[in-house]
PDB file of N, CA and C in Angstrom:
ATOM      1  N   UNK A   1     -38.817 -40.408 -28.832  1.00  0.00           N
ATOM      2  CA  UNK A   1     -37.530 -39.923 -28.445  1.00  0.00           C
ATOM      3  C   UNK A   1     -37.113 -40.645 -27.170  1.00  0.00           C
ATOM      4  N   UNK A   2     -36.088 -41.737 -27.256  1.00  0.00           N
ATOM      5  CA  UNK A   2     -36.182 -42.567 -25.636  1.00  0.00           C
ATOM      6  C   UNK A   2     -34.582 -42.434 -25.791  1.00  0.00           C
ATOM      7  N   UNK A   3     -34.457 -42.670 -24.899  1.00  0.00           N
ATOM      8  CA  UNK A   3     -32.737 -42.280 -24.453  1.00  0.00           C
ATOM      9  C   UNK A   3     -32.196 -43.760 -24.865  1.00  0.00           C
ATOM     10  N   UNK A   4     -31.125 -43.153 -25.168  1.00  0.00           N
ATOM     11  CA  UNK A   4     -30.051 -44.126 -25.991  1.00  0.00           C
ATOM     12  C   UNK A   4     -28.780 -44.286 -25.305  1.00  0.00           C
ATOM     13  N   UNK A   5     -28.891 -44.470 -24.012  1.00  0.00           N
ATOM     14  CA  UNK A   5     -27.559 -43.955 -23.328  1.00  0.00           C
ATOM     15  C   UNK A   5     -26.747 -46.021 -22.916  1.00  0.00           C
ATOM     16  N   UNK A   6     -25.986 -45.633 -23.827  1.00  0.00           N
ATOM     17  CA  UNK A   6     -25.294 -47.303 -23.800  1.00  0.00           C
ATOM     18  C   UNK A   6     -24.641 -47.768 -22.223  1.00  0.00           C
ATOM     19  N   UNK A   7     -24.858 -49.068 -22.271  1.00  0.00           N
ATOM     20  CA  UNK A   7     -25.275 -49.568 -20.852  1.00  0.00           C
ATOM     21  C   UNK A   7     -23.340 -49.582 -20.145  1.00  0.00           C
ATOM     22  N   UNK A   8     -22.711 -49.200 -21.158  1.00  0.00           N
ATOM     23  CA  UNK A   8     -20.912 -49.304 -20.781  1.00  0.00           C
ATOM     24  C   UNK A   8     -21.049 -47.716 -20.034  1.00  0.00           C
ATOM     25  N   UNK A   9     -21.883 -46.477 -20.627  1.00  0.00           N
ATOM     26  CA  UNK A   9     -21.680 -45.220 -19.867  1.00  0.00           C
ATOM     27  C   UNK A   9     -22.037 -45.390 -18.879  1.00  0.00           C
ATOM     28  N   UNK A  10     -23.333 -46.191 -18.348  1.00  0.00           N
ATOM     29  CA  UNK A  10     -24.260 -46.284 -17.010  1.00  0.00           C
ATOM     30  C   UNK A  10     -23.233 -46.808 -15.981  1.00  0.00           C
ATOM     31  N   UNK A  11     -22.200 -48.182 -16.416  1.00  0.00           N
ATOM     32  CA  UNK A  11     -21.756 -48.641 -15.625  1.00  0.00           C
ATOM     33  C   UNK A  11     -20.361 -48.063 -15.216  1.00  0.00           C
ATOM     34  N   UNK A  12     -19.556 -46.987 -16.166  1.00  0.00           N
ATOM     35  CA  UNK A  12     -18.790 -46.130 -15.873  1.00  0.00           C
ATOM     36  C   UNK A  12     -19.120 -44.792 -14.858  1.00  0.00           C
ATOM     37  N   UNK A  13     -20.762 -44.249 -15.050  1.00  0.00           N
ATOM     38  CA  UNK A  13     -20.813 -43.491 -14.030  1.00  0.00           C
ATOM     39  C   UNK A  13     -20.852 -44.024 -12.560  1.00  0.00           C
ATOM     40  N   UNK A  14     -21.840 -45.501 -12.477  1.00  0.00           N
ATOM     41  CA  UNK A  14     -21.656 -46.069 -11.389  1.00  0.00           C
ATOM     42  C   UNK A  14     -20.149 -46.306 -10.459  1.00  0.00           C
ATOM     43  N   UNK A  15     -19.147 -46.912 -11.670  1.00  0.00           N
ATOM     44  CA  UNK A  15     -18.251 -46.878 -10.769  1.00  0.00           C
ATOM     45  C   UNK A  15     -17.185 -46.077 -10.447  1.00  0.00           C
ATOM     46  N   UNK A  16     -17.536 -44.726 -11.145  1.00  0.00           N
ATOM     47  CA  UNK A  16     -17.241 -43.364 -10.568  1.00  0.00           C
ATOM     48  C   UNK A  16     -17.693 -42.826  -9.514  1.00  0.00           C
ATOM     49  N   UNK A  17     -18.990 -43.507  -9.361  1.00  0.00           N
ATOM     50  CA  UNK A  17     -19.206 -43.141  -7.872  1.00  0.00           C
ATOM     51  C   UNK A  17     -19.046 -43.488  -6.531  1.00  0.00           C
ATOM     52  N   UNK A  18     -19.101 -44.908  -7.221  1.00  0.00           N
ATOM     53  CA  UNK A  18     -18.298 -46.210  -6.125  1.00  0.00           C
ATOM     54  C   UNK A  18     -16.661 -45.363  -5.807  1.00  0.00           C
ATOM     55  N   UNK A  19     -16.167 -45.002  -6.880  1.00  0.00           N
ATOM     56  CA  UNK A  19     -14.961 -44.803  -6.713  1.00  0.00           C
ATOM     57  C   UNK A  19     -14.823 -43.637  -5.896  1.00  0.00           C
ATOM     58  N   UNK A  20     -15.568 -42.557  -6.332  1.00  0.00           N
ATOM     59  CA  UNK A  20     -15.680 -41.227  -4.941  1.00  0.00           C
ATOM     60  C   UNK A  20     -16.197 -41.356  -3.519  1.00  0.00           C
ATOM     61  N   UNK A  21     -17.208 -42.771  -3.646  1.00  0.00           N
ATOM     62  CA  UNK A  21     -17.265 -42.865  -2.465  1.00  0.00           C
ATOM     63  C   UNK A  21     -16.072 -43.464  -1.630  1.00  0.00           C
ATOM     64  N   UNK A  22     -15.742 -44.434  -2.254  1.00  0.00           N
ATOM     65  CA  UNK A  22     -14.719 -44.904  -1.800  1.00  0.00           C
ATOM     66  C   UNK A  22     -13.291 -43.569  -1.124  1.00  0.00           C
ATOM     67  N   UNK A  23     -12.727 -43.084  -1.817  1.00  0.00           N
ATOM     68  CA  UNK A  23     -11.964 -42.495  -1.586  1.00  0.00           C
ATOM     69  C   UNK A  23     -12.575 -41.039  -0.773  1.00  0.00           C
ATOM     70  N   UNK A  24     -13.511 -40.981  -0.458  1.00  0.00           N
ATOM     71  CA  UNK A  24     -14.273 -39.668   0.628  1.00  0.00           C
ATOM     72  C   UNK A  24     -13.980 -40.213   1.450  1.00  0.00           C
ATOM     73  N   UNK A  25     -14.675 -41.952   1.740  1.00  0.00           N
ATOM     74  CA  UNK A  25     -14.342 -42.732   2.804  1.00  0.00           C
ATOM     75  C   UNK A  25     -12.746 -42.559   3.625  1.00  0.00           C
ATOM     76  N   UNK A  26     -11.997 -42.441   2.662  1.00  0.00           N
ATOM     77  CA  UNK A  26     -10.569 -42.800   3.067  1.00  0.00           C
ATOM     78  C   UNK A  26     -10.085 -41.714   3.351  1.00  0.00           C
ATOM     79  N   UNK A  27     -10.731 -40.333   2.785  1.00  0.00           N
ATOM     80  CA  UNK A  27     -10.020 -39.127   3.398  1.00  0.00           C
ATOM     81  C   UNK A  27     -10.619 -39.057   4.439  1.00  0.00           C
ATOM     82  N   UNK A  28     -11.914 -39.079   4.983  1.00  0.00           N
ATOM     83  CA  UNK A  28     -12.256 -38.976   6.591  1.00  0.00           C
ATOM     84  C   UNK A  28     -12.013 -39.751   7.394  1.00  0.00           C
ATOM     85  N   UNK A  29     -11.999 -40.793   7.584  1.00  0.00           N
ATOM     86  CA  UNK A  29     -11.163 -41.431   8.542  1.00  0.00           C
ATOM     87  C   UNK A  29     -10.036 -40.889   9.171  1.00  0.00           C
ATOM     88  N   UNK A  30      -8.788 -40.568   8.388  1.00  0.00           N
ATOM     89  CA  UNK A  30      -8.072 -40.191   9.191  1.00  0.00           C
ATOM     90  C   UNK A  30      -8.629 -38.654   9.968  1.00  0.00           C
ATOM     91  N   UNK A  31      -9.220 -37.881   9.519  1.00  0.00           N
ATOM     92  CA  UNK A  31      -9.473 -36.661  10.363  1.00  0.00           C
ATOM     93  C   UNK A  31     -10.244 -37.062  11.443  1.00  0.00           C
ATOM     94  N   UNK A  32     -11.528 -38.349  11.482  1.00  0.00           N
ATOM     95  CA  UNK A  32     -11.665 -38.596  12.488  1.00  0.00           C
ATOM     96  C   UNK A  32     -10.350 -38.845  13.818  1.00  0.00           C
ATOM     97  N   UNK A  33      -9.760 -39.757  13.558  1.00  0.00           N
ATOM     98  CA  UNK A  33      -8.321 -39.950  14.081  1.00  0.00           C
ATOM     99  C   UNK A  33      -8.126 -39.050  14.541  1.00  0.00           C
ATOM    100  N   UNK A  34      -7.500 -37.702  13.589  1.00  0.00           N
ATOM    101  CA  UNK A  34      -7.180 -36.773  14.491  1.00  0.00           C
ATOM    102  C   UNK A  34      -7.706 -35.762  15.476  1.00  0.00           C
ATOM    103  N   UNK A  35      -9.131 -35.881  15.078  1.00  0.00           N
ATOM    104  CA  UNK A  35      -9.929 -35.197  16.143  1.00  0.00           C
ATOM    105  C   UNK A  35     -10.005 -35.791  17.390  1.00  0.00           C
ATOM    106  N   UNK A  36     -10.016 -37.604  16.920  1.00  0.00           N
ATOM    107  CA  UNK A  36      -9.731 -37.658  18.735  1.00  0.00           C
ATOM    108  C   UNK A  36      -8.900 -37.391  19.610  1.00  0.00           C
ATOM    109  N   UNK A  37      -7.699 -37.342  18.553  1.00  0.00           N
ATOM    110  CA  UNK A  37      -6.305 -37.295  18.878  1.00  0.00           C
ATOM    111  C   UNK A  37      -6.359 -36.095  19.511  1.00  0.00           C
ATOM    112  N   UNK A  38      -6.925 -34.947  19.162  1.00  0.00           N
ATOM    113  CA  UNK A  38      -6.811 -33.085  19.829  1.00  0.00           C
ATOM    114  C   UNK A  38      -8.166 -33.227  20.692  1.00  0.00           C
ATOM    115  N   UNK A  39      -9.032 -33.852  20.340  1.00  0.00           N
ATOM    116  CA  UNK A  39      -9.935 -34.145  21.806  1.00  0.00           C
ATOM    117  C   UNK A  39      -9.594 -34.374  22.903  1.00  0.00           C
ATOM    118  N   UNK A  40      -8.924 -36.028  23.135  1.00  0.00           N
ATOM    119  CA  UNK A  40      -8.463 -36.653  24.238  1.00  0.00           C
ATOM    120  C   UNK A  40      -7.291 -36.090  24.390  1.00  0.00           C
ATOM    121  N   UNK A  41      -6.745 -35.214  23.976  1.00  0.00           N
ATOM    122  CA  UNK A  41      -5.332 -33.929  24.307  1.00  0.00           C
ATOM    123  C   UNK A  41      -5.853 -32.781  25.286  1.00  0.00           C
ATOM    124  N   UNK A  42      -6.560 -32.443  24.683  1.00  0.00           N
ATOM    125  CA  UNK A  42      -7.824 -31.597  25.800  1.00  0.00           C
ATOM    126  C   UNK A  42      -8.290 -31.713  26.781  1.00  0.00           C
ATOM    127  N   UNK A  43      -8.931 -33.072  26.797  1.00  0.00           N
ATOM    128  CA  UNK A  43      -9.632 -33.295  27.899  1.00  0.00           C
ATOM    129  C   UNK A  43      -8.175 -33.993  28.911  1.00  0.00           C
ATOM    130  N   UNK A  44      -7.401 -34.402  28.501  1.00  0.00           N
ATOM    131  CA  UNK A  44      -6.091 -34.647  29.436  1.00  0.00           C
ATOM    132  C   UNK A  44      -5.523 -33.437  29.820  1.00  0.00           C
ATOM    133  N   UNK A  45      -5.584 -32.443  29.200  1.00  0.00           N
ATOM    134  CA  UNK A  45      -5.288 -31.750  29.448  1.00  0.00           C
ATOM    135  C   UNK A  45      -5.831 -30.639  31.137  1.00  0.00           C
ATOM    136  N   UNK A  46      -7.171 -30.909  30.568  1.00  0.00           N
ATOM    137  CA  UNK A  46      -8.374 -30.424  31.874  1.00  0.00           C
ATOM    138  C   UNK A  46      -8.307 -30.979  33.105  1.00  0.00           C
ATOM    139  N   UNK A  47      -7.751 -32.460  32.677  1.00  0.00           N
ATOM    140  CA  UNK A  47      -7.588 -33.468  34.100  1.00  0.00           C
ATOM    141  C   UNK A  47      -6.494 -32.933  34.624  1.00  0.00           C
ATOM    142  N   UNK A  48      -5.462 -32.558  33.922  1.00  0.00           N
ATOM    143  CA  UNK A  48      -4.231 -32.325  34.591  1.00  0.00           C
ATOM    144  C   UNK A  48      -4.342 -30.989  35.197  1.00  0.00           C
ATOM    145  N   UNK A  49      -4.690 -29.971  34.906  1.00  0.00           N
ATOM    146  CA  UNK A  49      -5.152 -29.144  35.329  1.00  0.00           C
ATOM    147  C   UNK A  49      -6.053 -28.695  36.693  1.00  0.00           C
ATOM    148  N   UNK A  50      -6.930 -30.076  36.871  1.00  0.00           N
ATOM    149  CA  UNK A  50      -7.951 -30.480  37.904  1.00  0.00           C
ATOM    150  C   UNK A  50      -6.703 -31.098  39.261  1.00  0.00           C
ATOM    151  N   UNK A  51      -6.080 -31.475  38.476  1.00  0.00           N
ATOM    152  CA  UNK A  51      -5.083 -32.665  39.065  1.00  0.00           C
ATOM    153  C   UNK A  51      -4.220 -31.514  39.801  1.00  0.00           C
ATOM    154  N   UNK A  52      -3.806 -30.859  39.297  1.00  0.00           N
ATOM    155  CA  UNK A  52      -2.674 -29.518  39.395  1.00  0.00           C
ATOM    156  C   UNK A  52      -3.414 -28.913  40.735  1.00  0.00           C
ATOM    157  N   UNK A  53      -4.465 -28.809  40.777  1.00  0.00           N
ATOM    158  CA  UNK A  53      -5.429 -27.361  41.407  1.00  0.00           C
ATOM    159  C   UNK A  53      -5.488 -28.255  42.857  1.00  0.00           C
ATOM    160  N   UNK A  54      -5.647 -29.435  42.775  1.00  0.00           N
ATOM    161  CA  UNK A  54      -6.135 -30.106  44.084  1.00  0.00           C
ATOM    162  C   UNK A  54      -4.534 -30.663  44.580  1.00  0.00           C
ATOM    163  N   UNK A  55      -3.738 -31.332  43.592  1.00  0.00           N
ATOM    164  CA  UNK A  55      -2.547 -31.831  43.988  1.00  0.00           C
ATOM    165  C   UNK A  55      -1.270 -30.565  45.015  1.00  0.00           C
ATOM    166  N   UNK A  56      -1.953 -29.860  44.507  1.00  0.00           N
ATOM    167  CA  UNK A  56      -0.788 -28.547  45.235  1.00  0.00           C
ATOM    168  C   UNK A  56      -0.545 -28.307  46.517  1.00  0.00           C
ATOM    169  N   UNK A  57      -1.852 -28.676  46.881  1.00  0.00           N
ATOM    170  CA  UNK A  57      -1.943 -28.259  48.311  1.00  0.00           C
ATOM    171  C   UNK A  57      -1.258 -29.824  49.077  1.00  0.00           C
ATOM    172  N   UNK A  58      -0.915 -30.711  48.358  1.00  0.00           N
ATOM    173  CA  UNK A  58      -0.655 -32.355  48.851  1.00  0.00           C
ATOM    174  C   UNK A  58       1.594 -32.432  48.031  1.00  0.00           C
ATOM    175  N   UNK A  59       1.570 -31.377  46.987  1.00  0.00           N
ATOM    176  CA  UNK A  59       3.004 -31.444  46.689  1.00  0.00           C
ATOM    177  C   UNK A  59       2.712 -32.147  45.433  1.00  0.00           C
ATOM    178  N   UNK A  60       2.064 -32.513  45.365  1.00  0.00           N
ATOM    179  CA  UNK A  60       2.097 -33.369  43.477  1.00  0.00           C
ATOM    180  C   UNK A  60       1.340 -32.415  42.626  1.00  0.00           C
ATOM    181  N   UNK A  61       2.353 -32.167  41.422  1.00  0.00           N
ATOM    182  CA  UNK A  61       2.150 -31.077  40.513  1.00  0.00           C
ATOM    183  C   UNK A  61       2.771 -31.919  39.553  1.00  0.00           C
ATOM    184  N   UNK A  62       2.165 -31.797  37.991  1.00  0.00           N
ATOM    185  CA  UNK A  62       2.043 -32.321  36.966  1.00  0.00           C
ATOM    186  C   UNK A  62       2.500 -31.298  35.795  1.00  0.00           C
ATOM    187  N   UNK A  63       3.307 -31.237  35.305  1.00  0.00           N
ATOM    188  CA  UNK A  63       3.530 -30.251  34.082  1.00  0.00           C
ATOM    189  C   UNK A  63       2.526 -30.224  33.141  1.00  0.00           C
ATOM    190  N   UNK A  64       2.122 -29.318  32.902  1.00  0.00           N
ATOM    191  CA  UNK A  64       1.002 -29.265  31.803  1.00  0.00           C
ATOM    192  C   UNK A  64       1.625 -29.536  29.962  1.00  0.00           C
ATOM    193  N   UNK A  65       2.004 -30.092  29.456  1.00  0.00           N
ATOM    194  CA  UNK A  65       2.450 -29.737  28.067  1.00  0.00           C
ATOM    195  C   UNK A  65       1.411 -31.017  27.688  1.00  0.00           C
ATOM    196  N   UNK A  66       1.662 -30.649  25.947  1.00  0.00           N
ATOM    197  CA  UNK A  66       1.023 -31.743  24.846  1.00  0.00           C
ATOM    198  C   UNK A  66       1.540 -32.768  25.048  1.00  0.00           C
ATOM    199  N   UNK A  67       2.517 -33.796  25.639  1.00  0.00           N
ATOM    200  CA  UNK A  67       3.040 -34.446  25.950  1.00  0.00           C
ATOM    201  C   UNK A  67       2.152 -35.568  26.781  1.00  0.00           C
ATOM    202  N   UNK A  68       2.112 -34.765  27.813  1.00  0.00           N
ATOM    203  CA  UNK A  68       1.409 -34.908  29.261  1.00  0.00           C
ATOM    204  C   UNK A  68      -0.181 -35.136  29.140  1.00  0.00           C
ATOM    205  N   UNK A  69      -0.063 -34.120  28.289  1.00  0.00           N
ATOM    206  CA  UNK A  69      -1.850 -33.982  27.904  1.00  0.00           C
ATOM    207  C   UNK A  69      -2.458 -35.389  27.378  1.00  0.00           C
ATOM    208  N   UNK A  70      -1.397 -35.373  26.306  1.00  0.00           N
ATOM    209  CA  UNK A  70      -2.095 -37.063  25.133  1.00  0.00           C
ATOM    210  C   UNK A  70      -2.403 -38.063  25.845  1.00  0.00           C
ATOM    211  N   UNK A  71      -0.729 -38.409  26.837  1.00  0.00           N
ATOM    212  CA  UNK A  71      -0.762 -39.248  27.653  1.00  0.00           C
ATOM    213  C   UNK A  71      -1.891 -39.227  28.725  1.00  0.00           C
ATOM    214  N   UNK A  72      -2.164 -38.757  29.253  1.00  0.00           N
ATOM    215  CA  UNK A  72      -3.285 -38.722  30.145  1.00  0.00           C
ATOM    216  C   UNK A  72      -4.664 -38.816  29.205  1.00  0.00           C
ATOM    217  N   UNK A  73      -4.737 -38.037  28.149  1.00  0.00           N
ATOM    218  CA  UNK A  73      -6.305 -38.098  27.775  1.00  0.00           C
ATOM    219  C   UNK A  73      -6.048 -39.530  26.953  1.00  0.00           C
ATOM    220  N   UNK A  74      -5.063 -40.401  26.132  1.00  0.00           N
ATOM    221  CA  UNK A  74      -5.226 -41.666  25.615  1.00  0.00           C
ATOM    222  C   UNK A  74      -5.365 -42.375  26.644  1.00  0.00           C
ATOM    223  N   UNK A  75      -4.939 -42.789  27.820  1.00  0.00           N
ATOM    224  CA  UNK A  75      -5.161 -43.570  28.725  1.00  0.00           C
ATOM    225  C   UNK A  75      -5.260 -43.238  30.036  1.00  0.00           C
ATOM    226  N   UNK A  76      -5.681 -41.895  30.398  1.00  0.00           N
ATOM    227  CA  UNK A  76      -6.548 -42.184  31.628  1.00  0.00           C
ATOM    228  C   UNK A  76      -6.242 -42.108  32.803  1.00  0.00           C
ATOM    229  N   UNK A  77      -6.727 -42.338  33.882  1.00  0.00           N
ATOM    230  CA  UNK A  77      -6.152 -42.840  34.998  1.00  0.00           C
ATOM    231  C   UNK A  77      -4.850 -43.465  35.398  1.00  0.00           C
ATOM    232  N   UNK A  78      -4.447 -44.628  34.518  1.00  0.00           N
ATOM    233  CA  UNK A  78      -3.362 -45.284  34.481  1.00  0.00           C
ATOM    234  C   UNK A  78      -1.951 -44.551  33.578  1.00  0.00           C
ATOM    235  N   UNK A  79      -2.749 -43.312  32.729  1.00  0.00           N
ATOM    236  CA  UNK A  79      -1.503 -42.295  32.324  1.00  0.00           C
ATOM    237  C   UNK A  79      -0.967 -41.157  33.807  1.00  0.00           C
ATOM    238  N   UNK A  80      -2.077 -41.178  34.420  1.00  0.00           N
ATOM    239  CA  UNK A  80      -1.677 -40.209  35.141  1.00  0.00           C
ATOM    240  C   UNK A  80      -0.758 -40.662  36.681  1.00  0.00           C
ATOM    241  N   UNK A  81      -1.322 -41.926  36.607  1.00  0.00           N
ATOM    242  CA  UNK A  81       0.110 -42.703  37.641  1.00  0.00           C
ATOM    243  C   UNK A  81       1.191 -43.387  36.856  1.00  0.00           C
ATOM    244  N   UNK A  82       1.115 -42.983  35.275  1.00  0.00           N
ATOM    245  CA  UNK A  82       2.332 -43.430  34.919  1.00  0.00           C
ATOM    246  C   UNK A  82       3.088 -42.170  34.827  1.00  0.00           C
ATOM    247  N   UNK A  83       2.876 -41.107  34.543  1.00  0.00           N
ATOM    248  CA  UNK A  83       3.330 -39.893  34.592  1.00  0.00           C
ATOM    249  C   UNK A  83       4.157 -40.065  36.306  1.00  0.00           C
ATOM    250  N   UNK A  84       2.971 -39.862  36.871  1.00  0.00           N
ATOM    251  CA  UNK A  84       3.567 -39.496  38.157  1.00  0.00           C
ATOM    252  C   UNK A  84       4.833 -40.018  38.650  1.00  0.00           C
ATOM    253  N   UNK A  85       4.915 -41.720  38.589  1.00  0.00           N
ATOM    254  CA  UNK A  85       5.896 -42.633  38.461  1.00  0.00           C
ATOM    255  C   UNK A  85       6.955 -42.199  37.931  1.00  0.00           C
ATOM    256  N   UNK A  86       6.949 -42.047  36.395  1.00  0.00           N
ATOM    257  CA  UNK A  86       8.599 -41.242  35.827  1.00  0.00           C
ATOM    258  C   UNK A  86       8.783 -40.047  36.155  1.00  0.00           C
ATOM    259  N   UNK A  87       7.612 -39.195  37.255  1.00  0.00           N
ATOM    260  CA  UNK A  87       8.277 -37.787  37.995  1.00  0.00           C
ATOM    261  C   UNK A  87       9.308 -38.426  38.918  1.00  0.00           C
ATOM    262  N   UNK A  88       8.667 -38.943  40.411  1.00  0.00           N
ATOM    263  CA  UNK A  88       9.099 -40.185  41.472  1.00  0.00           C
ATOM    264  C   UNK A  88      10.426 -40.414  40.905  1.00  0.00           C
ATOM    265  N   UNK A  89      10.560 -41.509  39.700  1.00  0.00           N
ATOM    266  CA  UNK A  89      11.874 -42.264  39.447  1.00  0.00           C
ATOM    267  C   UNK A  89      12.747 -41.021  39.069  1.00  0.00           C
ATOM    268  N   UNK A  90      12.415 -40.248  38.181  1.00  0.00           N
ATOM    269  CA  UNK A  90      13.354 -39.571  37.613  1.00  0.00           C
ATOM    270  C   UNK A  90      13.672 -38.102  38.383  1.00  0.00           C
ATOM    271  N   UNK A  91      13.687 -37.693  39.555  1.00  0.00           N
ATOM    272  CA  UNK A  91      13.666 -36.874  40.380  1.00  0.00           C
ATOM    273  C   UNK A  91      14.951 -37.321  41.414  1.00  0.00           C
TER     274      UNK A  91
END
């Protein structure tokens, strides 16, 4: 009794699986994306916050929104003197 399983099914399950892997691949990626995206929103968020607590007593205060947040947690240091800058100009 030996298996009879024709070599066209073998290579259809294979590339059913190729094919799920493939496309698992492509749905996680983007959620990675967006987790960094609400990560580094967060943690900009914390800076600004840090920023807020010490800046007060000096007059520089930072609005806290999602806005503010991204910008600071995508880039950093250089978001948070670009922020500051379009307070400055636009004041």
């Amino acid at each position: 009794m030996g298996l009879n399983i024709p070599v066209n099914v073998i290579v259809a399950y294979g590339l059913g699986l190729l094919l799920l892997y493939v496309i698992g691949w492509l749905l996680l990626v983007p959620f990675k994306v967006i987790w960094k995206f609400i990560f580094n929103g967060i943690l900009g968020g914390i800076v600004l916050w840090i920023l807020n607590m010490v800046g007060k007593h000096i007059g520089v205060v930072i609005a806290i929104n999602p806005v503010t947040a991204i910008i600071v947690g995508f880039l950093g240091i250089p978001g948070i003197i670009l922020i500051l800058l379009l307070q400055f100009i636009l004041i």
